[in-house]
C-alpha atoms as a PDB file:
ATOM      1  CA  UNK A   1      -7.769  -3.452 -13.744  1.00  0.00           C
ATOM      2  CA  UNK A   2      -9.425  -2.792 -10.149  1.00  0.00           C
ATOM      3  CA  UNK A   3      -8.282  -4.595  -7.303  1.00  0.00           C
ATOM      4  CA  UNK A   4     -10.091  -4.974  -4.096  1.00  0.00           C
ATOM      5  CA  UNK A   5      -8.148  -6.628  -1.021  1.00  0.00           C
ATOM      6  CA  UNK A   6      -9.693  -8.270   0.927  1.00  0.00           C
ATOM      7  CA  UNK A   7      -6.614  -9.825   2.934  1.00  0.00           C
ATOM      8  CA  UNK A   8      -4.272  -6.940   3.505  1.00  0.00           C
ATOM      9  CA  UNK A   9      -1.503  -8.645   5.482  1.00  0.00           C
ATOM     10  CA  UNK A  10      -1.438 -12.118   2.918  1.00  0.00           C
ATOM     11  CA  UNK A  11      -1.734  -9.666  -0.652  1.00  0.00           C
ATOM     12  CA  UNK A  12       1.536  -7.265   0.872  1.00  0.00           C
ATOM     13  CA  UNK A  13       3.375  -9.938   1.733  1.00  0.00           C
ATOM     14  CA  UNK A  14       3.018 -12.087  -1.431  1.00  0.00           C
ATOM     15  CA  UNK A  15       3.598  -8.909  -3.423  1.00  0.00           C
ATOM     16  CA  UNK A  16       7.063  -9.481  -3.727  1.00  0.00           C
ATOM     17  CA  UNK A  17       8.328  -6.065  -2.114  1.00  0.00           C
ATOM     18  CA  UNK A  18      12.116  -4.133  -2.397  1.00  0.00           C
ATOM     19  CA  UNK A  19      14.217  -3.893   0.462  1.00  0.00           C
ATOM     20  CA  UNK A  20      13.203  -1.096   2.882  1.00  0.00           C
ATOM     21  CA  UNK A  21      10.175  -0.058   5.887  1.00  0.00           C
ATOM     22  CA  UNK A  22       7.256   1.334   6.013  1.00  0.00           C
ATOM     23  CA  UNK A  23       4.088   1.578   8.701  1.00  0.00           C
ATOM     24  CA  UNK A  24       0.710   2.175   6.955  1.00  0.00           C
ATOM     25  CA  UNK A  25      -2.247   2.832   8.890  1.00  0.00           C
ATOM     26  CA  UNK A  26      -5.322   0.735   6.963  1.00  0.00           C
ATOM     27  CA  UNK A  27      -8.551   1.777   7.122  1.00  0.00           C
ATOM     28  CA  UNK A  28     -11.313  -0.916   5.514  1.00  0.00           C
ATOM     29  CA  UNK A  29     -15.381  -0.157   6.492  1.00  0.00           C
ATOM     30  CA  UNK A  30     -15.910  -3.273   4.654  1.00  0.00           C
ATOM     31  CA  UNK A  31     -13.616  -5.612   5.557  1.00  0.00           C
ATOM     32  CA  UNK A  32     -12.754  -4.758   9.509  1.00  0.00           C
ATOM     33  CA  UNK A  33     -10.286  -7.384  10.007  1.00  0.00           C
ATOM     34  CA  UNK A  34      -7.917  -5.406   7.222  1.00  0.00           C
ATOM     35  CA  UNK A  35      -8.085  -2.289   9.260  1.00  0.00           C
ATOM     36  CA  UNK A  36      -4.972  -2.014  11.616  1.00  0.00           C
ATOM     37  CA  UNK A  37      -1.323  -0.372  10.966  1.00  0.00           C
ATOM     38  CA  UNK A  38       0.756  -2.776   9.023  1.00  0.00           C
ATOM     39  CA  UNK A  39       4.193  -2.709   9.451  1.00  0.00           C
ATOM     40  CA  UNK A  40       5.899  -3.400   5.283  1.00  0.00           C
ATOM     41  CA  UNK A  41       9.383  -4.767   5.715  1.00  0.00           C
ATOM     42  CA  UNK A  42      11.789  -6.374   3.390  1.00  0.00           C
ATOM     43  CA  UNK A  43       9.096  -8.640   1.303  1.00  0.00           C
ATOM     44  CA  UNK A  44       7.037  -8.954   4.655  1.00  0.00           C
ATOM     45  CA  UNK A  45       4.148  -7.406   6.377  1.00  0.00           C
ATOM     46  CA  UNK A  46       2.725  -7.925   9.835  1.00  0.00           C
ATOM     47  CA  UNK A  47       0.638  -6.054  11.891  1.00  0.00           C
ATOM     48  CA  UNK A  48       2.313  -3.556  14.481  1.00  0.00           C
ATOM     49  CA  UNK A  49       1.672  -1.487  17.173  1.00  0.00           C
ATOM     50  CA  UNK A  50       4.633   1.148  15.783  1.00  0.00           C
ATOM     51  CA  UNK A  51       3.411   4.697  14.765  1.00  0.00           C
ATOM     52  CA  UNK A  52       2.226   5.334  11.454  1.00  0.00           C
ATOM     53  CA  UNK A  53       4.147   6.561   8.483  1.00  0.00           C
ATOM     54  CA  UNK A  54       1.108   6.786   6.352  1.00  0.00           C
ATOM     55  CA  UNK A  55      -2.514   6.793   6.466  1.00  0.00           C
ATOM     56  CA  UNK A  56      -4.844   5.445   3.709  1.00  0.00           C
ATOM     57  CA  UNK A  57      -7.371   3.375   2.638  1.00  0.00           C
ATOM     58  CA  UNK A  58      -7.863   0.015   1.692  1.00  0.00           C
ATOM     59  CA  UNK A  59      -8.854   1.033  -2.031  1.00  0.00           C
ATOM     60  CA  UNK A  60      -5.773   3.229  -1.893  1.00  0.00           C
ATOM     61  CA  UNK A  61      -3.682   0.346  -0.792  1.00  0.00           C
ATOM     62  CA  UNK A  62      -5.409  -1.403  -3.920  1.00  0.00           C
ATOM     63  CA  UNK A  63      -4.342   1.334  -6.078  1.00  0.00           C
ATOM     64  CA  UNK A  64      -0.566   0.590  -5.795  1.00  0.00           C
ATOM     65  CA  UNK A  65      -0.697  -3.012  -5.064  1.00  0.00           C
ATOM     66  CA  UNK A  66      -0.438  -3.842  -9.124  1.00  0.00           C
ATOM     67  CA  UNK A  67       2.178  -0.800  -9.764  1.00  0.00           C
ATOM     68  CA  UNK A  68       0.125   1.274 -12.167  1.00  0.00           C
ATOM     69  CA  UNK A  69      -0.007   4.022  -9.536  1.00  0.00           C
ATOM     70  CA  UNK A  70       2.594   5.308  -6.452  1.00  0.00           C
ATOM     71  CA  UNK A  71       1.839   7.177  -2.778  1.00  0.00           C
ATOM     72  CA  UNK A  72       2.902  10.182  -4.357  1.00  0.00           C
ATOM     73  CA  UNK A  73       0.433  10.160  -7.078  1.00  0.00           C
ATOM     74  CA  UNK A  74      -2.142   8.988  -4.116  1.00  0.00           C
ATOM     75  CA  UNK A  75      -0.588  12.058  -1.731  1.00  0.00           C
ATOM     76  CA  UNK A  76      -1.187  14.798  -4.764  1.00  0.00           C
ATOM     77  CA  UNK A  77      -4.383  13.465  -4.896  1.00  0.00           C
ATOM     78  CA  UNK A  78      -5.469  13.925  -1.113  1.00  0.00           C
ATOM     79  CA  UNK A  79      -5.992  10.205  -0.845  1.00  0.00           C
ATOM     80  CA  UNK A  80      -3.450   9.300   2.060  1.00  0.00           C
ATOM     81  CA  UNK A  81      -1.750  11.313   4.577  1.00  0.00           C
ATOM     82  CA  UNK A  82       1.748  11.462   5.288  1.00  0.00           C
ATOM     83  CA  UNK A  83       2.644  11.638   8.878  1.00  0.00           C
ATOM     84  CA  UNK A  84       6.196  10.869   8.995  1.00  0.00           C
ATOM     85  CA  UNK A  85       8.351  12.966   6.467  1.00  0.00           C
ATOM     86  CA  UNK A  86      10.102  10.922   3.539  1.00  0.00           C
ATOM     87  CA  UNK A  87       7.470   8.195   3.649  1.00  0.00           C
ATOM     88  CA  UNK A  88       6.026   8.461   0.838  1.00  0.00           C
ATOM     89  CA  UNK A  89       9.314   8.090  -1.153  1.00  0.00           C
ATOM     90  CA  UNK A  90      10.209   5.177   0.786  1.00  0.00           C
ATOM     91  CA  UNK A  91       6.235   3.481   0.260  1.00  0.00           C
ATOM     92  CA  UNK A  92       7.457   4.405  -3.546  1.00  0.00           C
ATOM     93  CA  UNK A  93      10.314   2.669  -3.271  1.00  0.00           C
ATOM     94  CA  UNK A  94       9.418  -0.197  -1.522  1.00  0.00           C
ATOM     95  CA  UNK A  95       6.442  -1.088  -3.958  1.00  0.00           C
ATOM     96  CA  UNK A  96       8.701  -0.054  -7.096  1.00  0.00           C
ATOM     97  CA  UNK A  97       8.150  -2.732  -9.863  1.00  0.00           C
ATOM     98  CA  UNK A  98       9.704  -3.284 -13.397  1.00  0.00           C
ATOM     99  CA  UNK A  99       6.464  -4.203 -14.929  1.00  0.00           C
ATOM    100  CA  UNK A 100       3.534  -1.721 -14.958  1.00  0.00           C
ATOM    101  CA  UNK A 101      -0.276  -3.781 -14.794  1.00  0.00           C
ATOM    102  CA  UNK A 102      -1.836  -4.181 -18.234  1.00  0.00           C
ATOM    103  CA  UNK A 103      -5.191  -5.054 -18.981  1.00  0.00           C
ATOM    104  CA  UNK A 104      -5.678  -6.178 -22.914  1.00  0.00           C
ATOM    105  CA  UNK A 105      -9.692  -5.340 -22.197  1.00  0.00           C
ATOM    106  CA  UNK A 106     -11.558  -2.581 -22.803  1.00  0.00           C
ATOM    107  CA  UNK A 107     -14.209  -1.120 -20.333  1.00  0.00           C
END
């Protein structure tokens, strides 16, 4: 599956997140009004003025929004940038899910 979001702050907080906080710095050329640091607390997210734990995308954002891929797997692949130390394993945690995406299609 490919996911595009085109509401950052609605999709994280309707994602139904774990306990914990993280500030990700969104960048969208598409969509403008995505691109701003959200702050991702507790089943939450709001836009905030705090520094930035981590800096991707919005397509990276997309990546782990369904589980099928973490911010480490994202880091290793140069697609986000950690600024603060330990935020990636906190983004990990915080997005964990029990149920990996699965698509019964073909492409």
């Amino acid at each position: 599956q490919w996911i595009r979001l085109v509401d950052v702050g609605a999709a994280l907080a309707a994602r139904g997140l774990r306990e914990g906080e993280v500030v990700l710095d969104v960048g969208d050329e598409l969509c403008p009004w995505n691109g701003a640091r959200w702050r991702v607390a507790d089943g939450s997210a709001e836009r905030t003025t705090a520094p930035a734990e981590l800096r991707l995308d919005v397509a990276a954002v997309g990546s782990v929004y369904l589980g099928g891929f973490t911010f480490e797997g994202l880091r290793w692949a140069g697609r986000l940038e950690e600024l603060k130390p330990g935020a990636v394993a906190r983004a990990d945690e915080l997005f964990r899910t029990e149920r990996l995406p699965w698509c019964p299609e073909l492409f």
